[in-house]
C-alpha atoms as a PDB file:
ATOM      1  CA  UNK A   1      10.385  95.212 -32.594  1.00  0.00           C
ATOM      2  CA  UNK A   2       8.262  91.819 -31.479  1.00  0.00           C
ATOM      3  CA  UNK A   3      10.625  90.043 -33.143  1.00  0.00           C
ATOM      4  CA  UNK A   4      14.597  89.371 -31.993  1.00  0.00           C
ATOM      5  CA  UNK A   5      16.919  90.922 -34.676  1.00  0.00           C
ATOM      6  CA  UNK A   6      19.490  88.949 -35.881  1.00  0.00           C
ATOM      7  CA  UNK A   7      22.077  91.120 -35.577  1.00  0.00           C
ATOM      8  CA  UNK A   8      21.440  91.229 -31.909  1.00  0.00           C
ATOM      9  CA  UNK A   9      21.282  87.335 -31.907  1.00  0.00           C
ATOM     10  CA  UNK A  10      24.662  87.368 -33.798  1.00  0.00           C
ATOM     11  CA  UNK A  11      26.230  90.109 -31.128  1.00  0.00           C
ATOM     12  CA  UNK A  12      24.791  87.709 -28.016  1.00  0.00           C
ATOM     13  CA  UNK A  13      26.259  84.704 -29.127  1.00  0.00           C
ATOM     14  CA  UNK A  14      29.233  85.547 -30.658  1.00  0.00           C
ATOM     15  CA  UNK A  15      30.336  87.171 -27.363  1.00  0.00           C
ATOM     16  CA  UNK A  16      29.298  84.178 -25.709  1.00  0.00           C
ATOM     17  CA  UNK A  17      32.054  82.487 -28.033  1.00  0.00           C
ATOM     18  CA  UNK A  18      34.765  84.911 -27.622  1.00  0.00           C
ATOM     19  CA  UNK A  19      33.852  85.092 -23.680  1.00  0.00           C
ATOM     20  CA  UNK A  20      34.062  81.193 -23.407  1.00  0.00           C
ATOM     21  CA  UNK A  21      30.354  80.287 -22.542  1.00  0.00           C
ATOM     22  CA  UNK A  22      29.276  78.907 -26.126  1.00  0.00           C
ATOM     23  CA  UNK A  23      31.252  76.645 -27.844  1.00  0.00           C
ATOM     24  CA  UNK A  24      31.153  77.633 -31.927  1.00  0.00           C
ATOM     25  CA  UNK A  25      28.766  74.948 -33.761  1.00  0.00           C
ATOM     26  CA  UNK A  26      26.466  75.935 -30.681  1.00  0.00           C
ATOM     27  CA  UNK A  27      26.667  79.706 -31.019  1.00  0.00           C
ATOM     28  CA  UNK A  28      26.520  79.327 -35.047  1.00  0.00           C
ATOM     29  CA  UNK A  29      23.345  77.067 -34.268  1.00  0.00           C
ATOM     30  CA  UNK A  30      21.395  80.057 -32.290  1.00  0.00           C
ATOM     31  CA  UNK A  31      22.843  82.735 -34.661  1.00  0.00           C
ATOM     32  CA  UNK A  32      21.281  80.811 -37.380  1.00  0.00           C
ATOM     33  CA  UNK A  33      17.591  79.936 -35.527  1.00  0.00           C
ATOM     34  CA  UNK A  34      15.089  79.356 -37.987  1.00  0.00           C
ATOM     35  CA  UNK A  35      16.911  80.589 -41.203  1.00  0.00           C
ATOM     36  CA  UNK A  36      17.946  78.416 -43.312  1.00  0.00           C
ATOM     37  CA  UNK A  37      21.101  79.115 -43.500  1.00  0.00           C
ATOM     38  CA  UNK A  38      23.866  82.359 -42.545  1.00  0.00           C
ATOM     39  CA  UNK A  39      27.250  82.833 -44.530  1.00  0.00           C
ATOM     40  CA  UNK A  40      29.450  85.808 -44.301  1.00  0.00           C
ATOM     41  CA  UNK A  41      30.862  87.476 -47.252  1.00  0.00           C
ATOM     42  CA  UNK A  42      34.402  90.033 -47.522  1.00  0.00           C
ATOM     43  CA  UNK A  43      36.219  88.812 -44.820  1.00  0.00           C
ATOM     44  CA  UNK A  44      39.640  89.014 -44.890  1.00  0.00           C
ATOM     45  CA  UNK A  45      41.411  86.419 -45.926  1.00  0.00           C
ATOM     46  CA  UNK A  46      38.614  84.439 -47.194  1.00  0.00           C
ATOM     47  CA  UNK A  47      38.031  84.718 -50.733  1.00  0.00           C
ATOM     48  CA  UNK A  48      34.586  83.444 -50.892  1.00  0.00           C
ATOM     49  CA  UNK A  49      31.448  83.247 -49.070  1.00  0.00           C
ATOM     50  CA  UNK A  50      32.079  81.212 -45.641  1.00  0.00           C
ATOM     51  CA  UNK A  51      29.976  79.698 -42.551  1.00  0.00           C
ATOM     52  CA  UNK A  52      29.592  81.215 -39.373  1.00  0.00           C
ATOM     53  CA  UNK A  53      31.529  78.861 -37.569  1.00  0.00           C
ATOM     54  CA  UNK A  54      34.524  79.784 -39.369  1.00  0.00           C
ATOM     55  CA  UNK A  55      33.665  83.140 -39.900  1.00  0.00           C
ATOM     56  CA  UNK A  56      33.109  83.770 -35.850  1.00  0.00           C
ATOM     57  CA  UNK A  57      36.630  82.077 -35.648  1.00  0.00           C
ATOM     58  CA  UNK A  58      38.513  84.740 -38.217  1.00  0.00           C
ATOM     59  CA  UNK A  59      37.056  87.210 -36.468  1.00  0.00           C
ATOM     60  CA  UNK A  60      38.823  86.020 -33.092  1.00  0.00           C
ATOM     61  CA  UNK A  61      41.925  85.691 -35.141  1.00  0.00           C
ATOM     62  CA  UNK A  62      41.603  89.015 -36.467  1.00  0.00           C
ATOM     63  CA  UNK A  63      41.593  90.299 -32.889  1.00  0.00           C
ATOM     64  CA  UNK A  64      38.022  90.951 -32.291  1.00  0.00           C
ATOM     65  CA  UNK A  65      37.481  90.897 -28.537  1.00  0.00           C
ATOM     66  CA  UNK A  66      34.000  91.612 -28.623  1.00  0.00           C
ATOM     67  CA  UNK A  67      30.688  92.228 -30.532  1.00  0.00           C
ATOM     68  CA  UNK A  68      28.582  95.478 -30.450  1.00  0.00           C
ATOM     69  CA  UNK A  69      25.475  95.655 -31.608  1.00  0.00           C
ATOM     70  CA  UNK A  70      23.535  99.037 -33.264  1.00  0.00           C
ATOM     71  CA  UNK A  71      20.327  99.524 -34.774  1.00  0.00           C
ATOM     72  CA  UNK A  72      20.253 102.712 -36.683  1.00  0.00           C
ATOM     73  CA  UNK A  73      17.069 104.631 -37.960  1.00  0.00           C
ATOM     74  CA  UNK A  74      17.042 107.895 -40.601  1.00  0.00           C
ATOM     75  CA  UNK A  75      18.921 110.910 -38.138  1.00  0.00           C
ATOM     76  CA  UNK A  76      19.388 108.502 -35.607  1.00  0.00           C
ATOM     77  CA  UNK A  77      23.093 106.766 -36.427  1.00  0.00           C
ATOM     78  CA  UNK A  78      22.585 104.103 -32.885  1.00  0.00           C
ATOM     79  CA  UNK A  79      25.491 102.649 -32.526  1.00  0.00           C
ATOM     80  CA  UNK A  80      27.681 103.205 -35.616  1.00  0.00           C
ATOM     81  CA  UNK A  81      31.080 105.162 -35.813  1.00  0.00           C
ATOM     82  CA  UNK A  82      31.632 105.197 -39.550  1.00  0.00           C
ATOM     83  CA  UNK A  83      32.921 105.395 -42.370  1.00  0.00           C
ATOM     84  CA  UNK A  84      29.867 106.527 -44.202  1.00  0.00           C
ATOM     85  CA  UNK A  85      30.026 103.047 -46.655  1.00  0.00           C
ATOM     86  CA  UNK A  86      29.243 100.988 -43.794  1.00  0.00           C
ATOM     87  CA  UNK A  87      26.795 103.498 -41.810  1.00  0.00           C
ATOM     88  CA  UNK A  88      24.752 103.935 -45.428  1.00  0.00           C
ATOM     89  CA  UNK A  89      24.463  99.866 -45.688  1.00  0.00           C
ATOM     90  CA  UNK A  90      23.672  99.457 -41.923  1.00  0.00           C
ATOM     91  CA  UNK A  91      20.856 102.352 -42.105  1.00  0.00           C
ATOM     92  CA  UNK A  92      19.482 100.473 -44.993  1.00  0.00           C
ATOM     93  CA  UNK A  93      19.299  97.617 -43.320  1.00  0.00           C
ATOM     94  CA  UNK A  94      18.532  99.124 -40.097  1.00  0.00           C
ATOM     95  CA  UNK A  95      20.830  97.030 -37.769  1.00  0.00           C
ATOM     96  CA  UNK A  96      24.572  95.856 -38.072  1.00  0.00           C
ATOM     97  CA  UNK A  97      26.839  94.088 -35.800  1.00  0.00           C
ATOM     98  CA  UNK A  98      30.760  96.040 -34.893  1.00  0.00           C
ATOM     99  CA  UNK A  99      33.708  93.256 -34.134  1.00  0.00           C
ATOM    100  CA  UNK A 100      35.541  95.755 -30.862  1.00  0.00           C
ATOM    101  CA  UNK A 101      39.304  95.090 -31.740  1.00  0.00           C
ATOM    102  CA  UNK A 102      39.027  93.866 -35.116  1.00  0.00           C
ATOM    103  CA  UNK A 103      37.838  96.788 -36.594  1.00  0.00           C
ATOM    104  CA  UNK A 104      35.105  95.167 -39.065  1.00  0.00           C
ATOM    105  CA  UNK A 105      31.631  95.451 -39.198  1.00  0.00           C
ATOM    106  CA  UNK A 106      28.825  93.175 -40.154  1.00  0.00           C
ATOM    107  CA  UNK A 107      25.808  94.000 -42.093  1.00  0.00           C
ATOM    108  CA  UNK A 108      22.777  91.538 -42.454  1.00  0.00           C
ATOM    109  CA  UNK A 109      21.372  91.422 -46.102  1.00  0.00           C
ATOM    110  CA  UNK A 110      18.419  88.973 -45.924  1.00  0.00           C
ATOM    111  CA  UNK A 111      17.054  86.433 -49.078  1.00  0.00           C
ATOM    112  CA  UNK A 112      13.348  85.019 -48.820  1.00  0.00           C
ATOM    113  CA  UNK A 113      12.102  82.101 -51.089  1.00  0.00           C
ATOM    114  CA  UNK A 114       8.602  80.343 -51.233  1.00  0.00           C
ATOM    115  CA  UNK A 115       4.826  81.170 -50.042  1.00  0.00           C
ATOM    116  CA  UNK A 116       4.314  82.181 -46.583  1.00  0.00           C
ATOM    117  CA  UNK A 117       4.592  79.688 -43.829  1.00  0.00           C
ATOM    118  CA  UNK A 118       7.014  77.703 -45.885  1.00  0.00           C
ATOM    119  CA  UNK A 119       9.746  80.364 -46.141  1.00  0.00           C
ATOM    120  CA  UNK A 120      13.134  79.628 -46.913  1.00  0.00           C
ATOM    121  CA  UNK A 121      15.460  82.151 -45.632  1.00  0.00           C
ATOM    122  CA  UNK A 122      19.095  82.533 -46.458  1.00  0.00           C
ATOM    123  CA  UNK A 123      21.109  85.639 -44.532  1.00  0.00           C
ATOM    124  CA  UNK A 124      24.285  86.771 -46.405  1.00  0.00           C
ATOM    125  CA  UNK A 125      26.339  89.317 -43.874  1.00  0.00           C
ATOM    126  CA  UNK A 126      28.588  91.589 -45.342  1.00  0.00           C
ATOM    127  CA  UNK A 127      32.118  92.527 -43.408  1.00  0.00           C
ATOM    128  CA  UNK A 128      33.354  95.493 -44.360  1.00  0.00           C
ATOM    129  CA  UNK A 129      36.017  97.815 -42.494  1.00  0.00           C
ATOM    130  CA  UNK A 130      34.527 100.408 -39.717  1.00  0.00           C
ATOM    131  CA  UNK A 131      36.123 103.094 -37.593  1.00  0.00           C
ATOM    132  CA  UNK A 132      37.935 102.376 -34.037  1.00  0.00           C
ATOM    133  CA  UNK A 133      35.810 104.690 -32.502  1.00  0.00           C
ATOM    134  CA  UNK A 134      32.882 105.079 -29.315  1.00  0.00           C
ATOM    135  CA  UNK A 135      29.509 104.225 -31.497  1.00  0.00           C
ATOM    136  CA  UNK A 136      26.906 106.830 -31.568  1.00  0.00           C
ATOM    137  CA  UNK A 137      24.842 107.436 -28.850  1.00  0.00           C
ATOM    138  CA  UNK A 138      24.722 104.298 -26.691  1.00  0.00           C
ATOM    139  CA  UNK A 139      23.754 104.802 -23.522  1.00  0.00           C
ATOM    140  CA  UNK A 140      24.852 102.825 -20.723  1.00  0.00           C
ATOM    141  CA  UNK A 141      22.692  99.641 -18.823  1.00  0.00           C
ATOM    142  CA  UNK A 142      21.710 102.095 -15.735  1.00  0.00           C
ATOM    143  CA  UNK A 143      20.601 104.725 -17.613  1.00  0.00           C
ATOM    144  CA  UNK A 144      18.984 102.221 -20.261  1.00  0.00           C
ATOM    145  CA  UNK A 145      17.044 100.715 -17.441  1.00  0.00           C
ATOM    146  CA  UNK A 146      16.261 104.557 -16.101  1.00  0.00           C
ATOM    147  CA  UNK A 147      15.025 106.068 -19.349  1.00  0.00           C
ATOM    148  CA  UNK A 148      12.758 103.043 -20.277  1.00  0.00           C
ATOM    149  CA  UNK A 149      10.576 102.924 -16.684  1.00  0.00           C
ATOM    150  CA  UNK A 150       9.643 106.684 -17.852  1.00  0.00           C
ATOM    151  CA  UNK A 151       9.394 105.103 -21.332  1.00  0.00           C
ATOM    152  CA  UNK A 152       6.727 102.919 -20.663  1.00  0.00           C
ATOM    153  CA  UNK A 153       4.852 104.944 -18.862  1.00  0.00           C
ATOM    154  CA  UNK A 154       4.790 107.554 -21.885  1.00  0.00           C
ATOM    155  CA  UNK A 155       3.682 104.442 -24.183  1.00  0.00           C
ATOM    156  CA  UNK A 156       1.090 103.715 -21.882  1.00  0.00           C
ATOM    157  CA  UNK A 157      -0.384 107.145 -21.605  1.00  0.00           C
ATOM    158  CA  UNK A 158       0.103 108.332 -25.275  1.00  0.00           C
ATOM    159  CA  UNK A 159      -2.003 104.816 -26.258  1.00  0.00           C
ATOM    160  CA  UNK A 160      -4.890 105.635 -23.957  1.00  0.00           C
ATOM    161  CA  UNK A 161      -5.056 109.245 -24.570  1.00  0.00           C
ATOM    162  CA  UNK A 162      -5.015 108.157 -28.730  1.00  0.00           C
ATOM    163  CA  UNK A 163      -7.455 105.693 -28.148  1.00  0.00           C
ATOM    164  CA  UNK A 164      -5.368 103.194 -29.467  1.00  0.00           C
ATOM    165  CA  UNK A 165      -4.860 101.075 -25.681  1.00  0.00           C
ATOM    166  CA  UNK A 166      -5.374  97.458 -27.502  1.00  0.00           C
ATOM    167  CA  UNK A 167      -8.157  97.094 -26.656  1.00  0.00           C
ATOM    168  CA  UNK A 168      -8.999  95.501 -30.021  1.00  0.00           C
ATOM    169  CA  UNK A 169      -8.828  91.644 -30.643  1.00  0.00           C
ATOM    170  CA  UNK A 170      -5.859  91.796 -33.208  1.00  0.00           C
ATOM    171  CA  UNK A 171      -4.175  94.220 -30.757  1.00  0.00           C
ATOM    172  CA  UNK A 172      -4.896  91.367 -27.804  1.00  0.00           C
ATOM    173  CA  UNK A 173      -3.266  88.753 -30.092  1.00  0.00           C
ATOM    174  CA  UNK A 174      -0.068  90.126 -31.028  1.00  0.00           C
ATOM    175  CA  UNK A 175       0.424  90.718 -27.380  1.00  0.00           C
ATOM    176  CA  UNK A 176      -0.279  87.462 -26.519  1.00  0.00           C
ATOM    177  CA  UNK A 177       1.714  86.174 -29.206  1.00  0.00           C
ATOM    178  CA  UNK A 178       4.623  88.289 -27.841  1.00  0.00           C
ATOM    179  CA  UNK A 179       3.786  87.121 -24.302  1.00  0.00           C
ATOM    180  CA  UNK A 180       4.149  83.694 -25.246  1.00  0.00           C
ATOM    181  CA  UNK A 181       7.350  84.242 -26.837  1.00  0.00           C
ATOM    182  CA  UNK A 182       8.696  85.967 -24.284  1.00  0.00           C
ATOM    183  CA  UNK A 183       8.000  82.894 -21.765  1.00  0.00           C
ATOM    184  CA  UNK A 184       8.720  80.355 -24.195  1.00  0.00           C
ATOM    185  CA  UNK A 185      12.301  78.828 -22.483  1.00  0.00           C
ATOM    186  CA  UNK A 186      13.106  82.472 -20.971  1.00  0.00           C
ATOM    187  CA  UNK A 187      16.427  82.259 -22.930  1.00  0.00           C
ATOM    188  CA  UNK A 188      17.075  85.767 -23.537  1.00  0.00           C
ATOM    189  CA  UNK A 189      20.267  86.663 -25.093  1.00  0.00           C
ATOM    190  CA  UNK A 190      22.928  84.255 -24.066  1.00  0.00           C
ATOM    191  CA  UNK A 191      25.541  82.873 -21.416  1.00  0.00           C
ATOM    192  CA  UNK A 192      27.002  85.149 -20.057  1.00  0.00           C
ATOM    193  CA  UNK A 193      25.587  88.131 -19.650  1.00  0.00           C
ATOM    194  CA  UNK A 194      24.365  90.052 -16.807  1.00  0.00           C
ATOM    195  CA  UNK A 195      20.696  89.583 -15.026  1.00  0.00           C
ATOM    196  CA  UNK A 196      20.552  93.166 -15.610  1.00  0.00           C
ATOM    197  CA  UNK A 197      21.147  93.018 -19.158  1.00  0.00           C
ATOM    198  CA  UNK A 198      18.577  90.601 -19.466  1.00  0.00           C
ATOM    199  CA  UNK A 199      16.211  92.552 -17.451  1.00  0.00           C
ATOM    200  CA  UNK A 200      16.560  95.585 -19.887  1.00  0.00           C
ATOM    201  CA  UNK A 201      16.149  93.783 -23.189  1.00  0.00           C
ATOM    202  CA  UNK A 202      13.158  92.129 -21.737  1.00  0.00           C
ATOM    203  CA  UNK A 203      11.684  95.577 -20.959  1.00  0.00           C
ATOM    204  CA  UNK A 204      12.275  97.066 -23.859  1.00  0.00           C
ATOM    205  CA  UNK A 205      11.218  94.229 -26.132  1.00  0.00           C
ATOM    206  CA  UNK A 206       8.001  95.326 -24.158  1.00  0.00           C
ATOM    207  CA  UNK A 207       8.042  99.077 -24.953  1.00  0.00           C
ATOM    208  CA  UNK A 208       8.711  97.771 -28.498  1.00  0.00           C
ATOM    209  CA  UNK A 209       5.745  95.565 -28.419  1.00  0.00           C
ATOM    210  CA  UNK A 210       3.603  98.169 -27.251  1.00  0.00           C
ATOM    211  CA  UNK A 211       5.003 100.553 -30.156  1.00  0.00           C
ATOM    212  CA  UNK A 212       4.557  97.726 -33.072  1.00  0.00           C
ATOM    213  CA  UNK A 213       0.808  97.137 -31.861  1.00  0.00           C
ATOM    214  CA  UNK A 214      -0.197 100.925 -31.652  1.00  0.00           C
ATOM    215  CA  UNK A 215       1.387 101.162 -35.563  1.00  0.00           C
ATOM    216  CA  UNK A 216      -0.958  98.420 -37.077  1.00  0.00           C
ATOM    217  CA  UNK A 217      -3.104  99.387 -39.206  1.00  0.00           C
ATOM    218  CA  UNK A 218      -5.699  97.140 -38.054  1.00  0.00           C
ATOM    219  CA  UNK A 219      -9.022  96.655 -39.795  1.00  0.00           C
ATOM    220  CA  UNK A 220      -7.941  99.521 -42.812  1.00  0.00           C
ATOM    221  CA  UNK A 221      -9.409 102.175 -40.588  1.00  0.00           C
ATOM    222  CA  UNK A 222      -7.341 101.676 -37.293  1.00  0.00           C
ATOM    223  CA  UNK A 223     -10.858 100.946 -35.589  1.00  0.00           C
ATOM    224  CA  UNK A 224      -9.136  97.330 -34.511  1.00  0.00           C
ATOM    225  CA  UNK A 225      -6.608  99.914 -32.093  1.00  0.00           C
ATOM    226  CA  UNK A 226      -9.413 102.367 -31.598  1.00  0.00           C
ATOM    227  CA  UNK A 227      -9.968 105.945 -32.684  1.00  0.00           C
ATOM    228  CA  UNK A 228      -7.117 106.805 -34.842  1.00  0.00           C
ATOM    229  CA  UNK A 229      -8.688 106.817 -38.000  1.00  0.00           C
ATOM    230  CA  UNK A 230      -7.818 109.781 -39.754  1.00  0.00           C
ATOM    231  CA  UNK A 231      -4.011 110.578 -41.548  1.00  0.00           C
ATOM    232  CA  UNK A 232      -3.669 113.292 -39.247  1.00  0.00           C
ATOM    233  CA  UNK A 233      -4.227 111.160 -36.250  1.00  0.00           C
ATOM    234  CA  UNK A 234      -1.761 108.693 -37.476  1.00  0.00           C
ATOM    235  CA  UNK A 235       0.702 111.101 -38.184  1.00  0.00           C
ATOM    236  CA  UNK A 236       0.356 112.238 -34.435  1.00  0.00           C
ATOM    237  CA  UNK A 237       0.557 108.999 -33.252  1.00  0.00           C
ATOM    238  CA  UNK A 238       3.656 108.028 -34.839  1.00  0.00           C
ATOM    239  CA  UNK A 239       5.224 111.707 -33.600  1.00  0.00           C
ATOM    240  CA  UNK A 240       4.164 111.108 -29.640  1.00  0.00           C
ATOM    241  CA  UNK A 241       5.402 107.532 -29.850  1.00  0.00           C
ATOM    242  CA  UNK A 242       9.073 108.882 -31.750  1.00  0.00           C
ATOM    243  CA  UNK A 243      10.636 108.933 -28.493  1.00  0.00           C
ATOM    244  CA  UNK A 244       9.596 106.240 -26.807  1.00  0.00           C
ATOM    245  CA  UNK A 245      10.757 104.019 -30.150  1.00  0.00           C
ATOM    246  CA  UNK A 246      13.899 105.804 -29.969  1.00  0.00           C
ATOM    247  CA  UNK A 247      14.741 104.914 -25.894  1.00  0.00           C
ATOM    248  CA  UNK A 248      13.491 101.015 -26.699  1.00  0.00           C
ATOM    249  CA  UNK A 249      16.518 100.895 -29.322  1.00  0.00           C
ATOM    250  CA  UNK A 250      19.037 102.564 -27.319  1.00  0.00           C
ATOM    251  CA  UNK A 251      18.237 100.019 -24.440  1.00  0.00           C
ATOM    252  CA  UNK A 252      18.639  97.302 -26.939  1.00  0.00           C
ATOM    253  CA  UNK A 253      21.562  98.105 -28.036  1.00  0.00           C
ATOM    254  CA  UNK A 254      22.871  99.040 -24.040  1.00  0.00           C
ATOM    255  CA  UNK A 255      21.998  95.446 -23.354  1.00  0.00           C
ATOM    256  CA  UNK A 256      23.026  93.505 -25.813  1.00  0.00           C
ATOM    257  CA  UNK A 257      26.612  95.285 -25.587  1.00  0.00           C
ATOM    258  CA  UNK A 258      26.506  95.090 -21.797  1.00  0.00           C
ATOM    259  CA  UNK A 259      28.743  92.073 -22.045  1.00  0.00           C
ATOM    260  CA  UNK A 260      31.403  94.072 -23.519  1.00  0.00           C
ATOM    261  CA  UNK A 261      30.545  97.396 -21.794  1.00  0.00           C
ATOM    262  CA  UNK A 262      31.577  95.497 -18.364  1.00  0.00           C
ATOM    263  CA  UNK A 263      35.193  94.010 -20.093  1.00  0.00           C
ATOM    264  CA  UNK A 264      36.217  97.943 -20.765  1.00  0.00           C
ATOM    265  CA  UNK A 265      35.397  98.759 -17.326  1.00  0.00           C
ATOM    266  CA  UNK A 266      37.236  96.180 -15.639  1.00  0.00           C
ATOM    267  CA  UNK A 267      40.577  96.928 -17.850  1.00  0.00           C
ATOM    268  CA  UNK A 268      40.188 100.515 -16.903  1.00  0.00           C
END
């Protein structure tokens, strides 16, 4: 969770499209970032593979007022309102991207090339029809923002009392490496959205930091993290950290759908 999933990048910027604050080449440009390039595959009307810019558009034409995002994990369906062809592909992939109003869904399948440091990455998303119904368990921005303050603080207490506080120097490095991302340009998600929003994502790309860190496996032996050496100790790390991971999702997915959250409440 240190790094930005592209579905959420996809579900920021294409509501910045549909919302007016992006203009398309710009929104395709951020959707893309480093890959090298994104093309979307099954849309209707298209009979081939197709760019974002003109895939973003379709979607707008198909009636899609809005992007949701979900991240789904095994007995955890975040997000996602069926059918169970779509739910299966996102869980595999672990994140997916619903068009509100249109009635499709996105799911990201990713293609890497070359030795490391030199990757070239091509994304293929597959649209493919999903339910017109509330996703699965999303919670909303105030009670995002509510259960991650407690969230932290669990993090923070299950890590000291495991002996796992990163205290070690690869556990001080991908913090600072997270650190620095998070300051680099402070663009988090896109126009348009909410400070609040923003506020939550950036807390619980935190939490998620903290939960990515205590799961390295450091030096073979966990001694880079601290005292968690043994397969029984690792197994109760992972359990005590379960629900923390699970609240950092849910507040991922609150923010990055605040933008549509706050349309429905207006028009009710």
């Amino acid at each position: 969770m240190l790094d930005e999933h592209r579905s959420g990048r996809l579900t920021a910027w294409g509501n910045a499209l549909i919302a007016g604050f992006a203009a398309p080449d710009d929104a395709a440009h951020h959707i893309t970032g480093d890959d090298a390039v994104h093309r979307v595959v099954g849309l209707p009307g298209e009979s081939g593979p197709v760019g974002l810019t003109l895939a973003l558009g379709r979607l707008r034409a198909l009636g899609a007022t809005g992007l949701r995002l979900a991240l789904p994990a095994p007995g955890h369906p975040l997000g996602l309102s069926g059918p169970p062809e779509f739910n299966a592909r996102a869980l595999e992939a672990g994140e997916a991207v619903v068009a509100t109003g249109a009635a499709l869904g996105l799911v990201p399948e990713v293609y890497e090339a070359g030795p490391e440091g030199d990757l070239h990455v091509e994304v293929v998303w597959h649209c493919l029809p999903v339910r017109d119904a509330p996703p699965a368990d999303v919670p909303s921005l105030g009670e995002a923002e509510r259960e991650l303050a407690e969230a932290l603080r669990e993090a923070t207490e299950v890590l000291t009392r495991l002996d796992v506080a990163g205290s070690g120097p690869v556990a001080q490095a991908a913090l600072e490496a997270y650190r620095a991302r998070a300051e680099s340009g402070r663009r988090v998600l896109a126009p348009g959205y909410p400070p609040r929003a923003v506020r939550v994502l950036e807390l619980a790309q935190r939490v998620g930091a903290l939960i990515a860190i205590a799961h390295e496996p450091g030096d073979g032996g966990g001694r880079e993290h601290g005292a968690a050496v043994s397969a029984s100790e690792i197994a109760a790390r992972a359990q005590a950290l379960r629900p923390v991971e699970r609240t950092a999702r849910r507040a991922q997915v609150a923010a990055y759908n605040a933008i549509v959250e706050e349309r429905a409440r207006r028009r009710h």
